[in-house]
C-alpha atoms as a PDB file:
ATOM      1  CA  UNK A   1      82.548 -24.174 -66.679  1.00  0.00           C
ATOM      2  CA  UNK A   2      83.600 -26.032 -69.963  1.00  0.00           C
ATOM      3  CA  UNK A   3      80.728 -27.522 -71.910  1.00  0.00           C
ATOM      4  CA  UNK A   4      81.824 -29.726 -74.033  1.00  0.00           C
ATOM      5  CA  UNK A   5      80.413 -32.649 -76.783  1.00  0.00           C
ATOM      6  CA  UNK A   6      79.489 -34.532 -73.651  1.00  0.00           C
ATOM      7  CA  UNK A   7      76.964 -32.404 -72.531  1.00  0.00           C
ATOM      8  CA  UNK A   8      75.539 -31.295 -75.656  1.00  0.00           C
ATOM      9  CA  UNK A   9      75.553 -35.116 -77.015  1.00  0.00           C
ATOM     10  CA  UNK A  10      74.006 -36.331 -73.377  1.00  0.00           C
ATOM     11  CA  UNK A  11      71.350 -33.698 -73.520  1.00  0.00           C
ATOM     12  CA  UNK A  12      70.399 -34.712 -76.794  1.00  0.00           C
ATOM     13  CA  UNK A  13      70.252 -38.878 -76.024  1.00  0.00           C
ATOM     14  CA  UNK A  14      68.149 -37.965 -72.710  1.00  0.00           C
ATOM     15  CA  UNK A  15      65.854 -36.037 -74.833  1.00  0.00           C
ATOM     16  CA  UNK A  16      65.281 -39.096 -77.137  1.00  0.00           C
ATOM     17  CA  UNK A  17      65.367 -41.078 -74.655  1.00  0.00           C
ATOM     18  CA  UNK A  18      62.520 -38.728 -73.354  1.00  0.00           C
ATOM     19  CA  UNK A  19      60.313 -38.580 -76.703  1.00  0.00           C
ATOM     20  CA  UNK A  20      60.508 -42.127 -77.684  1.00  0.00           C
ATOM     21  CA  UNK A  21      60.219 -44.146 -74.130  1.00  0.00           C
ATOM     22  CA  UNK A  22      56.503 -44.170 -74.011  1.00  0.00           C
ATOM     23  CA  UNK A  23      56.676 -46.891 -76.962  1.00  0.00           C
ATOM     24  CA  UNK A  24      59.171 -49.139 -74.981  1.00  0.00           C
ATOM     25  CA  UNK A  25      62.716 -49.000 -73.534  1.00  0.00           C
ATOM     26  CA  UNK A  26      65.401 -47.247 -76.181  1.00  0.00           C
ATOM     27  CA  UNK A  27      68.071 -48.694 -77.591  1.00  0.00           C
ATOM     28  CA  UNK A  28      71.442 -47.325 -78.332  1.00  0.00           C
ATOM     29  CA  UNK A  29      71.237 -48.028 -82.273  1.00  0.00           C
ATOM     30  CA  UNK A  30      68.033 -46.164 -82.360  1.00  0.00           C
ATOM     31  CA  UNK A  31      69.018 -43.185 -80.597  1.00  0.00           C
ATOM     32  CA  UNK A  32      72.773 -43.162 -82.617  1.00  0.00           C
ATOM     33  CA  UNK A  33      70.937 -43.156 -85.780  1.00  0.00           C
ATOM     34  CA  UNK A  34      67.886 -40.486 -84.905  1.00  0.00           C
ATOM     35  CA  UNK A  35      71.019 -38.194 -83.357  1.00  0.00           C
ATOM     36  CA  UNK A  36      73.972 -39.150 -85.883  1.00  0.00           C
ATOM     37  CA  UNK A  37      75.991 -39.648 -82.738  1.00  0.00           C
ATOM     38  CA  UNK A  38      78.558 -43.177 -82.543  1.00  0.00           C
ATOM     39  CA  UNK A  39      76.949 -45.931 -80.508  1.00  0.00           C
ATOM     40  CA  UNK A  40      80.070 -46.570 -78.799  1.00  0.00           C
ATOM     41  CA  UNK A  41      80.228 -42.722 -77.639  1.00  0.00           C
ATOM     42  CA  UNK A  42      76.205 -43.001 -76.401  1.00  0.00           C
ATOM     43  CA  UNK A  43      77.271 -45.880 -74.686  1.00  0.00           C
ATOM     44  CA  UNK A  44      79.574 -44.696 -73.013  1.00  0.00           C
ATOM     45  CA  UNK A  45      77.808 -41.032 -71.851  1.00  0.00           C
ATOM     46  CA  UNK A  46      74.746 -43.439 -70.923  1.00  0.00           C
ATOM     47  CA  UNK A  47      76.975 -45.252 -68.444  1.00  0.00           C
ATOM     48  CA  UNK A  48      77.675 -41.943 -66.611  1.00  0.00           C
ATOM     49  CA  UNK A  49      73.984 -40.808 -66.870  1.00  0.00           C
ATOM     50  CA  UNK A  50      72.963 -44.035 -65.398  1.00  0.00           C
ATOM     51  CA  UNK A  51      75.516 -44.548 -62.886  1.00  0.00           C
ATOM     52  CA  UNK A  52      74.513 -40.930 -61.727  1.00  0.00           C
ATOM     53  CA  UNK A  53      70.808 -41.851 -61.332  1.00  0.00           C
ATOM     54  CA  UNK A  54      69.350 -40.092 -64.695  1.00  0.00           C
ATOM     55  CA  UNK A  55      69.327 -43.063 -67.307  1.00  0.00           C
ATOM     56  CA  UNK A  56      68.138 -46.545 -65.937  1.00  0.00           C
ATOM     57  CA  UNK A  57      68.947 -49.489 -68.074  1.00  0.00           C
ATOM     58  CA  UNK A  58      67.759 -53.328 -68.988  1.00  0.00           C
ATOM     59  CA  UNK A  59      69.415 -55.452 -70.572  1.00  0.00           C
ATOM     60  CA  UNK A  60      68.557 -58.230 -73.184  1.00  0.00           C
ATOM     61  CA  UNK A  61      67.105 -58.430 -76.896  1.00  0.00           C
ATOM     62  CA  UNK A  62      64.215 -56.302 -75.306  1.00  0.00           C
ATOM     63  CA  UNK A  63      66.072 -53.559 -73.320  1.00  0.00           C
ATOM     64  CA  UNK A  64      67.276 -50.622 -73.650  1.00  0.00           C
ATOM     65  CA  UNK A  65      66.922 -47.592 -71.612  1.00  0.00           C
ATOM     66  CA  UNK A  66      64.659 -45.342 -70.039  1.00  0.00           C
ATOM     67  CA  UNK A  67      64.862 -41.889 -67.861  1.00  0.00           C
ATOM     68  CA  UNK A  68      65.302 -42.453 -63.932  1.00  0.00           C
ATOM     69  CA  UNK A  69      62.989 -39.779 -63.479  1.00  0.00           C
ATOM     70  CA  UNK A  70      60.864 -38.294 -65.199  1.00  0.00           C
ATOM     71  CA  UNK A  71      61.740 -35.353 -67.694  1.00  0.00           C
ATOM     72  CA  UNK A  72      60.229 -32.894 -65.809  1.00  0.00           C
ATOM     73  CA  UNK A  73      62.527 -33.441 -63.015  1.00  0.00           C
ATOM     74  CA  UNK A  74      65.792 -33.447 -64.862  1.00  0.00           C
ATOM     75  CA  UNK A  75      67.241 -30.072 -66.128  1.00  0.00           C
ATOM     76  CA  UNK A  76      70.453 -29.597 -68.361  1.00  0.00           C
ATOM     77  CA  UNK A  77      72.299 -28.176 -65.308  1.00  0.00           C
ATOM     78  CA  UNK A  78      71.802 -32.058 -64.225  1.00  0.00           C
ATOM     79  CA  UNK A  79      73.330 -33.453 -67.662  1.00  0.00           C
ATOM     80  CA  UNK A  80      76.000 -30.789 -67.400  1.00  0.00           C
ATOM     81  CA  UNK A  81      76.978 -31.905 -63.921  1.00  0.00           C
ATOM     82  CA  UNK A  82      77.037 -35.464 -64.682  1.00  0.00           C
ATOM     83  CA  UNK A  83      79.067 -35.390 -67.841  1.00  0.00           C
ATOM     84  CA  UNK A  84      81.700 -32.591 -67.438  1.00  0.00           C
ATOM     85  CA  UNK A  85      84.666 -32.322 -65.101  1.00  0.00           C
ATOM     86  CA  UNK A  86      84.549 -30.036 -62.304  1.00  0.00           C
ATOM     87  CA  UNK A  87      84.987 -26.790 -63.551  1.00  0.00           C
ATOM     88  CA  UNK A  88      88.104 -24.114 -63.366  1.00  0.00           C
ATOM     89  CA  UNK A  89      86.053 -22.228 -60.985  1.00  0.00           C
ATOM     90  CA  UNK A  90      85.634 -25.460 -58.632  1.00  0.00           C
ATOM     91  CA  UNK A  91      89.053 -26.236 -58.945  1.00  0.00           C
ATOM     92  CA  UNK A  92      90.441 -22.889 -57.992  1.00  0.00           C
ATOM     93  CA  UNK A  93      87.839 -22.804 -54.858  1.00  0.00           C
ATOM     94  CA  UNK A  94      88.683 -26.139 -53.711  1.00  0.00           C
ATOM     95  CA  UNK A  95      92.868 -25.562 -53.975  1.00  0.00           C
ATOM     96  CA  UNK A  96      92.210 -22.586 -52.035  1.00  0.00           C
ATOM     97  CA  UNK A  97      90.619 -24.285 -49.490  1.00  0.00           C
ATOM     98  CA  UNK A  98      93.020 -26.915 -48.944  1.00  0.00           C
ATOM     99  CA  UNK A  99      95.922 -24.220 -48.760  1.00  0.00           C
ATOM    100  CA  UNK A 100      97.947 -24.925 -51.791  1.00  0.00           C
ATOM    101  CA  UNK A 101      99.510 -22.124 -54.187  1.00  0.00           C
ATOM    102  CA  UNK A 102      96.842 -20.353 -55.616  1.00  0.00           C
ATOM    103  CA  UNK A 103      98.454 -17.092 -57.398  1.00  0.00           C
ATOM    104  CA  UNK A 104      97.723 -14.114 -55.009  1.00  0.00           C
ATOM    105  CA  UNK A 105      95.859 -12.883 -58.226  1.00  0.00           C
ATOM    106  CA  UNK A 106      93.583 -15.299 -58.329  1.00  0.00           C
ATOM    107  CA  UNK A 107      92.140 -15.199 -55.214  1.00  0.00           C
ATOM    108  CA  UNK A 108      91.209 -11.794 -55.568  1.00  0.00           C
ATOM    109  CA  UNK A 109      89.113 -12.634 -58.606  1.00  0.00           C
ATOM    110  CA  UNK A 110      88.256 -15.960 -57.708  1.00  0.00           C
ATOM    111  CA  UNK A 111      84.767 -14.556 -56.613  1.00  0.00           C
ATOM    112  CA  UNK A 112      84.028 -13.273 -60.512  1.00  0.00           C
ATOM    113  CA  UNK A 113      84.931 -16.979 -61.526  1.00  0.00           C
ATOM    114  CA  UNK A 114      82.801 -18.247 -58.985  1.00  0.00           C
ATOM    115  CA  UNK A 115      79.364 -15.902 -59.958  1.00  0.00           C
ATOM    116  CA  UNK A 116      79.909 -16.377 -63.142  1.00  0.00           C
ATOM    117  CA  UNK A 117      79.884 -20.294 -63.092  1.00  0.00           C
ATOM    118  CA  UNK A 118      76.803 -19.876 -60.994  1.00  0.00           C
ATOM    119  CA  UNK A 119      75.136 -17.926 -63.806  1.00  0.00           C
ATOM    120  CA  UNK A 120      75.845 -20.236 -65.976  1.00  0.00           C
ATOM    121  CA  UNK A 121      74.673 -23.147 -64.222  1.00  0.00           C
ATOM    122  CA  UNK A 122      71.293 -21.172 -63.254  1.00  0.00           C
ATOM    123  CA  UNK A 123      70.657 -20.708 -66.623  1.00  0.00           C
ATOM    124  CA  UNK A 124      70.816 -24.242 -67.255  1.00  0.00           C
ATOM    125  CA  UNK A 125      69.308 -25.633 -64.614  1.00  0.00           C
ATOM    126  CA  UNK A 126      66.077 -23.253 -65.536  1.00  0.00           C
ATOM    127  CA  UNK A 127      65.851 -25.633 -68.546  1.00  0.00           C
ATOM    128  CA  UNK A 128      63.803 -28.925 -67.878  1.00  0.00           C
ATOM    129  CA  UNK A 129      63.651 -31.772 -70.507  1.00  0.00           C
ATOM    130  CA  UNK A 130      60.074 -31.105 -70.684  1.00  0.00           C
ATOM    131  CA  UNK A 131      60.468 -27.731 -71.765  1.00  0.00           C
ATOM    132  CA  UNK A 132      62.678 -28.306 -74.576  1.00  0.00           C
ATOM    133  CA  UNK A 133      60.064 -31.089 -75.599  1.00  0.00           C
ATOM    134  CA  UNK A 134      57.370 -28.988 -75.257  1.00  0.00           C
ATOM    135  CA  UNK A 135      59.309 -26.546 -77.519  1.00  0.00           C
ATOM    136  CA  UNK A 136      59.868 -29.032 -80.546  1.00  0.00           C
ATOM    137  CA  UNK A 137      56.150 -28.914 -81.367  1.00  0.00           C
END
């Protein structure tokens, strides 16, 4: 598994999102300028989070956006799976299965790739946005 800008960059909206909800639904121009991230590139992660069922959204002069559940129920293993690609280790499990050339080689460690993605995404899915709120004080 790759992480990448997306998942450190969603984790960080959903936490604002998280933190500053209970005075109202957030807007992007608030959360860009509290996390010196682009508007357009929030906008854009926020589509994925909400088309995957972690961001819900209103629109109008009084919208913004809220989390679909609450933070005690979404992790960063959740963020990480919404926002990145299938990983190496998914792709190499999945080619496998379907028969295509997958280098001799890599099948025999295609296990380590395998337990070693699945320590990663343990790790991260032990991590609840209400933890790393909880932290911050």
């Amino acid at each position: 598994m790759r992480l990448t800008t997306k998942s450190r960059y969603g984790t960080r909206l959903l936490l604002d999102i998280a933190v500053h909800e209970s005075d109202g639904w957030v807007n992007t121009t608030d959360i860009a300028r509290r996390q010196n991230i682009s508007q357009k590139y929030i906008e854009k992660l926020i589509s994925g989070l909400r088309r995957n069922g972690l961001v819900r959204s209103k629109r109008g002069p009084f919208g913004g956006h809220k989390l679909a559940k609450s933070a005690q129920e979404i992790t960063v293993g959740d963020v990480v799976r919404v926002l990145e690609d299938s990983s190496a280790a998914d792709q190499l499990l999945e080619s496998a299965a379907a028969g295509e050339g997958v280098d001799s080689s890599e099948v025999l460690l295609q296990h380590i790739w395998v337990e070693a993605n699945n320590v990663l995404m343990g790790a991260l899915d032990s991590h609840r946005l209400s933890d790393l709120i909880s932290r911050r004080s």
